[in-house]
N, C-alpha and C. Protein backbone atom coordinates (compact mmCIF):
# COMPACT_ATOMS: atom_id res chain seq x y z
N UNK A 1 22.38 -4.18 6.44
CA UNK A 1 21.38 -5.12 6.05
C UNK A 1 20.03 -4.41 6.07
N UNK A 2 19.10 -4.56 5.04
CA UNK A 2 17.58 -4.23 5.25
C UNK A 2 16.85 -5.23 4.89
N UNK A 3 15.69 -4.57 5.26
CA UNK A 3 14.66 -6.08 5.28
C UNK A 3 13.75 -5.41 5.06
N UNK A 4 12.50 -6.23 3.99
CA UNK A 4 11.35 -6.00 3.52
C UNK A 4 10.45 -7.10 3.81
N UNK A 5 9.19 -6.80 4.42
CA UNK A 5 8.45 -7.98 4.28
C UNK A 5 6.91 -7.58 4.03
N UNK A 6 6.40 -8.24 3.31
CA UNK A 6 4.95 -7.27 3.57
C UNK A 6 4.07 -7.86 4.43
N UNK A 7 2.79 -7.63 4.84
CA UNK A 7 1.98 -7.80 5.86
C UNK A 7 0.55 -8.37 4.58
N UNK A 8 0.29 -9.90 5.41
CA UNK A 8 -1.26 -10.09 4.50
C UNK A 8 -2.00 -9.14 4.74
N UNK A 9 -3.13 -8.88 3.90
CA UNK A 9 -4.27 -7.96 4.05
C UNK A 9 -5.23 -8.74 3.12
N UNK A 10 -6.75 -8.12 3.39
CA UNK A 10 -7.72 -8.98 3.38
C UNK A 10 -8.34 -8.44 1.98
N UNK A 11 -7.96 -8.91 0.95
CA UNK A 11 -7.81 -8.54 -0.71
C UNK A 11 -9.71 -7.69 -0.81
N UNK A 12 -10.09 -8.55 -0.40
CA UNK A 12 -11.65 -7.97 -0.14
C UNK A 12 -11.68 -6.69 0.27
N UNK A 13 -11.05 -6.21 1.39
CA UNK A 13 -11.26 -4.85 1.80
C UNK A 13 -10.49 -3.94 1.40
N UNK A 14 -11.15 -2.38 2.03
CA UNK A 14 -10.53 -1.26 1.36
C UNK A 14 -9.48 -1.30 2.25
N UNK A 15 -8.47 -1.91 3.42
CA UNK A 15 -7.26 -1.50 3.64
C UNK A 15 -5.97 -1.46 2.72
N UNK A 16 -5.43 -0.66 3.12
CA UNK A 16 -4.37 -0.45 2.50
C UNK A 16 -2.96 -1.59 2.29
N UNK A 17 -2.63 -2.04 1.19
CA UNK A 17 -1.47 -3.24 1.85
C UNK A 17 0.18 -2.47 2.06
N UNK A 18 0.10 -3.03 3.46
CA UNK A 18 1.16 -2.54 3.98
C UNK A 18 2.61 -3.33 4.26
N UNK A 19 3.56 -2.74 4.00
CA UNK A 19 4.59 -3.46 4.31
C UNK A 19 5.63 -3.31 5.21
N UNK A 20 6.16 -4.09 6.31
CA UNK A 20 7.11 -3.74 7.60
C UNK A 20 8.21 -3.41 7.08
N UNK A 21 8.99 -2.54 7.12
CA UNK A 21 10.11 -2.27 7.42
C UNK A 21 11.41 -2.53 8.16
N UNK A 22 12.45 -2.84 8.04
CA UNK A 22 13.32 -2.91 9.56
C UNK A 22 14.72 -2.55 8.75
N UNK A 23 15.49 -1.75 9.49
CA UNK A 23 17.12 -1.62 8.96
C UNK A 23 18.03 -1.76 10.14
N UNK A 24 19.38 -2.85 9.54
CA UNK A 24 19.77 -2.72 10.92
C UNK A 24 21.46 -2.43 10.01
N UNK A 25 22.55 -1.28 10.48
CA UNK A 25 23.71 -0.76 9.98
C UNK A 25 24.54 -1.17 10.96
N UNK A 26 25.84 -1.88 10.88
CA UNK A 26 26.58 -1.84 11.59
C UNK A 26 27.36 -0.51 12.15
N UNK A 27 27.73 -0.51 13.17
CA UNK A 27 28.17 0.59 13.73
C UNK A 27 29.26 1.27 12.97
N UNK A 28 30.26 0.40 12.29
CA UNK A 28 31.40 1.46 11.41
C UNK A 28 30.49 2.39 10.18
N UNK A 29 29.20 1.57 9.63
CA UNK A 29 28.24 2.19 8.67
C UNK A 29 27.68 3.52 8.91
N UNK A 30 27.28 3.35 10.16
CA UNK A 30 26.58 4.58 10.70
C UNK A 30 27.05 6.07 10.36
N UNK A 31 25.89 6.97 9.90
CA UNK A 31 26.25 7.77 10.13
C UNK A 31 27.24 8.61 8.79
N UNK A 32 26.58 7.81 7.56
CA UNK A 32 27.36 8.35 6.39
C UNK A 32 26.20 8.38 5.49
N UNK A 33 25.06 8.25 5.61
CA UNK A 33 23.51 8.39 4.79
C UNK A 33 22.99 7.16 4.63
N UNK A 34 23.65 6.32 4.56
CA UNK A 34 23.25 5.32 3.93
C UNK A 34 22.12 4.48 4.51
N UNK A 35 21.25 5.36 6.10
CA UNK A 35 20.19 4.40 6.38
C UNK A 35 18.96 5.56 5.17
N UNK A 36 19.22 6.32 5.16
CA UNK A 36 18.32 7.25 4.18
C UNK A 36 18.75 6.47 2.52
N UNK A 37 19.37 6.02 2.10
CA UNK A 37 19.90 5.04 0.86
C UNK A 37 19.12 4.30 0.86
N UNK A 38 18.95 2.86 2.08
CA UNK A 38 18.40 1.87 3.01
C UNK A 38 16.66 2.10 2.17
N UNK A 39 16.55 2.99 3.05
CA UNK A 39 15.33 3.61 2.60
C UNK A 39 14.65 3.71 1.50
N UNK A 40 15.03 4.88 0.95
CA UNK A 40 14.14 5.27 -0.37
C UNK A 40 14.49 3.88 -1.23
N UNK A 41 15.62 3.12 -0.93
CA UNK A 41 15.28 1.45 -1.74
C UNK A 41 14.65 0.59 -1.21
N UNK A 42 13.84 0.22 0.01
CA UNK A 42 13.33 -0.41 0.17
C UNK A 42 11.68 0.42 0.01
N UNK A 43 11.33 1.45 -0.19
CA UNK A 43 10.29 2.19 -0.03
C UNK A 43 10.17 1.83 -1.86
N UNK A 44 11.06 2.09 -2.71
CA UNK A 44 10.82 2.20 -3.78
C UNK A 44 10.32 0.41 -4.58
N UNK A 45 11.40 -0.48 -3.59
CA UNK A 45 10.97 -1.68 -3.98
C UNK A 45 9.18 -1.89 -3.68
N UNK A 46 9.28 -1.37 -2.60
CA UNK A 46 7.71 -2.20 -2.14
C UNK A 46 6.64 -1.58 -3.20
N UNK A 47 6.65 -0.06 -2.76
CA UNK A 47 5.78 0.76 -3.83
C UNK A 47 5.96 -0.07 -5.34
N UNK A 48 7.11 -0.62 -6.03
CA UNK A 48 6.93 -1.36 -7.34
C UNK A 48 6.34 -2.59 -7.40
N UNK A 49 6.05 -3.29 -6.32
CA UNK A 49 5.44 -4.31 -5.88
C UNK A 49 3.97 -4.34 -5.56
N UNK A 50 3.08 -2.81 -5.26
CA UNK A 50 2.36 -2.49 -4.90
C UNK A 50 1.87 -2.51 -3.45
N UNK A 51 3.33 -2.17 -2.70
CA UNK A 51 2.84 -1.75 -1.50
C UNK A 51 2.30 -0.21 -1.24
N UNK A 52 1.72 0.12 -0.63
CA UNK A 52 1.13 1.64 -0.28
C UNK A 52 1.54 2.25 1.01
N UNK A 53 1.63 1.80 1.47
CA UNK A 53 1.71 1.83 3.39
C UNK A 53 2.70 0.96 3.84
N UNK A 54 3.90 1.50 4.97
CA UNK A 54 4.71 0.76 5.26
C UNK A 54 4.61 1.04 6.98
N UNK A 55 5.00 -0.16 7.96
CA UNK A 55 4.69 -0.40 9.28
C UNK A 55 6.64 -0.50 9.81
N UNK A 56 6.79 0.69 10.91
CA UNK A 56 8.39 0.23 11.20
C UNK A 56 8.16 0.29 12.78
N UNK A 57 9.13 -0.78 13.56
CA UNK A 57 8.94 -0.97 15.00
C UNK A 57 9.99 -0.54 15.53
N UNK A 58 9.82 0.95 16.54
CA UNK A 58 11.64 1.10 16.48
C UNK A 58 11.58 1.92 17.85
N UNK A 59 12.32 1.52 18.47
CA UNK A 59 12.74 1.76 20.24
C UNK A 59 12.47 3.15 20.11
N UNK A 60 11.87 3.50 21.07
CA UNK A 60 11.35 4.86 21.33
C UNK A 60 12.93 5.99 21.90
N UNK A 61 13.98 5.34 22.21
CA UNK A 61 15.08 5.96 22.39
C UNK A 61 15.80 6.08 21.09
N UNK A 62 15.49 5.76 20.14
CA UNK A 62 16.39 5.66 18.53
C UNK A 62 15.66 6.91 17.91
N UNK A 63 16.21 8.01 18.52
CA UNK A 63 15.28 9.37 17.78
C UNK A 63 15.86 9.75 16.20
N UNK A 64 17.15 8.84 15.64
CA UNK A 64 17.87 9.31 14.61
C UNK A 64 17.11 8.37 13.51
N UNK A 65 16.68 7.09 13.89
CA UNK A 65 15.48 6.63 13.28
C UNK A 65 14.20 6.82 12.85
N UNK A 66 13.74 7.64 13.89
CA UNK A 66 12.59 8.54 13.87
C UNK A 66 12.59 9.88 13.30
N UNK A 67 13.46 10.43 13.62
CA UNK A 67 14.04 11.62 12.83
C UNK A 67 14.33 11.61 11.39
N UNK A 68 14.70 10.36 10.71
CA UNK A 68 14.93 9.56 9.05
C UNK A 68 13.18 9.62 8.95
N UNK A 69 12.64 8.98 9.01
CA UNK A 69 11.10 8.66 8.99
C UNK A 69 10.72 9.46 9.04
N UNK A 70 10.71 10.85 9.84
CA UNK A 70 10.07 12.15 9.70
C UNK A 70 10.19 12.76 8.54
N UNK A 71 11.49 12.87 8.29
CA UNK A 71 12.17 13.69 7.35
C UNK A 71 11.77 12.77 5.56
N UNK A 72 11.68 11.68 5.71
CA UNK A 72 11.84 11.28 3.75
C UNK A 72 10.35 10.56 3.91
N UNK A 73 9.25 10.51 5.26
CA UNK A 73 8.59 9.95 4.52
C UNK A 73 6.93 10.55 5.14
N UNK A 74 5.52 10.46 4.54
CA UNK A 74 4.76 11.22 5.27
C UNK A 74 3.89 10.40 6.39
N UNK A 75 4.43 10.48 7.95
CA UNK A 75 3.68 9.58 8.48
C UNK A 75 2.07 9.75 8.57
N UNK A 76 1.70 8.70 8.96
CA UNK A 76 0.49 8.58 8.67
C UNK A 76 -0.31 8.42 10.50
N UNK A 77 0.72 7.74 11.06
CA UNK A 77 0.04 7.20 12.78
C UNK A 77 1.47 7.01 13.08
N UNK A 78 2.04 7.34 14.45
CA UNK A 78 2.89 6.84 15.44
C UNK A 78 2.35 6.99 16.89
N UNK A 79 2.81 5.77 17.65
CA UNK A 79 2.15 5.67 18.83
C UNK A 79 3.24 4.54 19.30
N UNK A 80 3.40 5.39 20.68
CA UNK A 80 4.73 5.02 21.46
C UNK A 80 4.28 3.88 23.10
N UNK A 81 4.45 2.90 23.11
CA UNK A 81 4.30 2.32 24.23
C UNK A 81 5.12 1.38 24.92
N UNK A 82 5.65 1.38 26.10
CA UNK A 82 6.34 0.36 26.45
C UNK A 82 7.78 0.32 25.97
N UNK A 83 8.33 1.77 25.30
CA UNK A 83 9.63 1.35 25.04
C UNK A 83 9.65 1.58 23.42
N UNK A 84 8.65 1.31 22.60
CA UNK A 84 8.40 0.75 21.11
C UNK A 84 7.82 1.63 20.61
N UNK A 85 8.17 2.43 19.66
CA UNK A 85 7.35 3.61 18.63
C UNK A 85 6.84 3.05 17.39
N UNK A 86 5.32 2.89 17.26
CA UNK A 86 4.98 1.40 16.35
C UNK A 86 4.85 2.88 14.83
N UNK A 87 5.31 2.90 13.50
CA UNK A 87 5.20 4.03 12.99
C UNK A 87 4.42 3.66 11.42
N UNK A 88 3.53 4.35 11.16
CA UNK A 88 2.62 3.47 9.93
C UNK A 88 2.94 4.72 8.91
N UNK A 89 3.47 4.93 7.59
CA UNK A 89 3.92 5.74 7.10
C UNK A 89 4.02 5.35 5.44
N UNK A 90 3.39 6.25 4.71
CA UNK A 90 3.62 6.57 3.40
C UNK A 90 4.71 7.00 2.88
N UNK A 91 5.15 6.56 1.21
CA UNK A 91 6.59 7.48 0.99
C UNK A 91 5.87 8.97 0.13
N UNK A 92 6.47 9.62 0.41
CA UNK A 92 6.15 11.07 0.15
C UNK A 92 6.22 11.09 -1.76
């Protein structure tokens, strides 16, 4: 399953509109590409929608998540607290 949602932003200003991210694979899924699939289709939907910037919230122990995000996309800010790696990231 993936999920797209975007985030309001304040049409007036120069921020960027950004959209959250979240993927969740069942465990037989895992581990055959398909959260990198996941990906570049939900990155490609938003960008056709005119998202620019995408926001993903992902347990600071899920390094194979973080490691996907490193690798296909160019982050922009990550900052880890409490457990939660909050990650604000462009697609390359």
């Amino acid at each position: 399953m993936a999920k797209s949602a975007t985030t309001p932003t304040d049409p007036a200003s120069d921020e960027e509109v950004t959209g959250e991210v979240a993927f969740v694979l069942e465990d037989g899924y895992q581990g055959q590409g398909l959260d990198a699939v996941l990906l570049e289709a939900v990155l490609r939907a938003g960008t056709d929608r005119g998202l620019t910037r995408f926001r993903a919230y992902v347990l600071a122990e899920n390094h194979w998540m973080l490691r996907l995000l490193a690798h296909h996309t160019r982050i922009i800010e990550s900052k880890t607290e409490q457990g939660e790696t909050i990650v604000l990231f462009e697609p390359r």
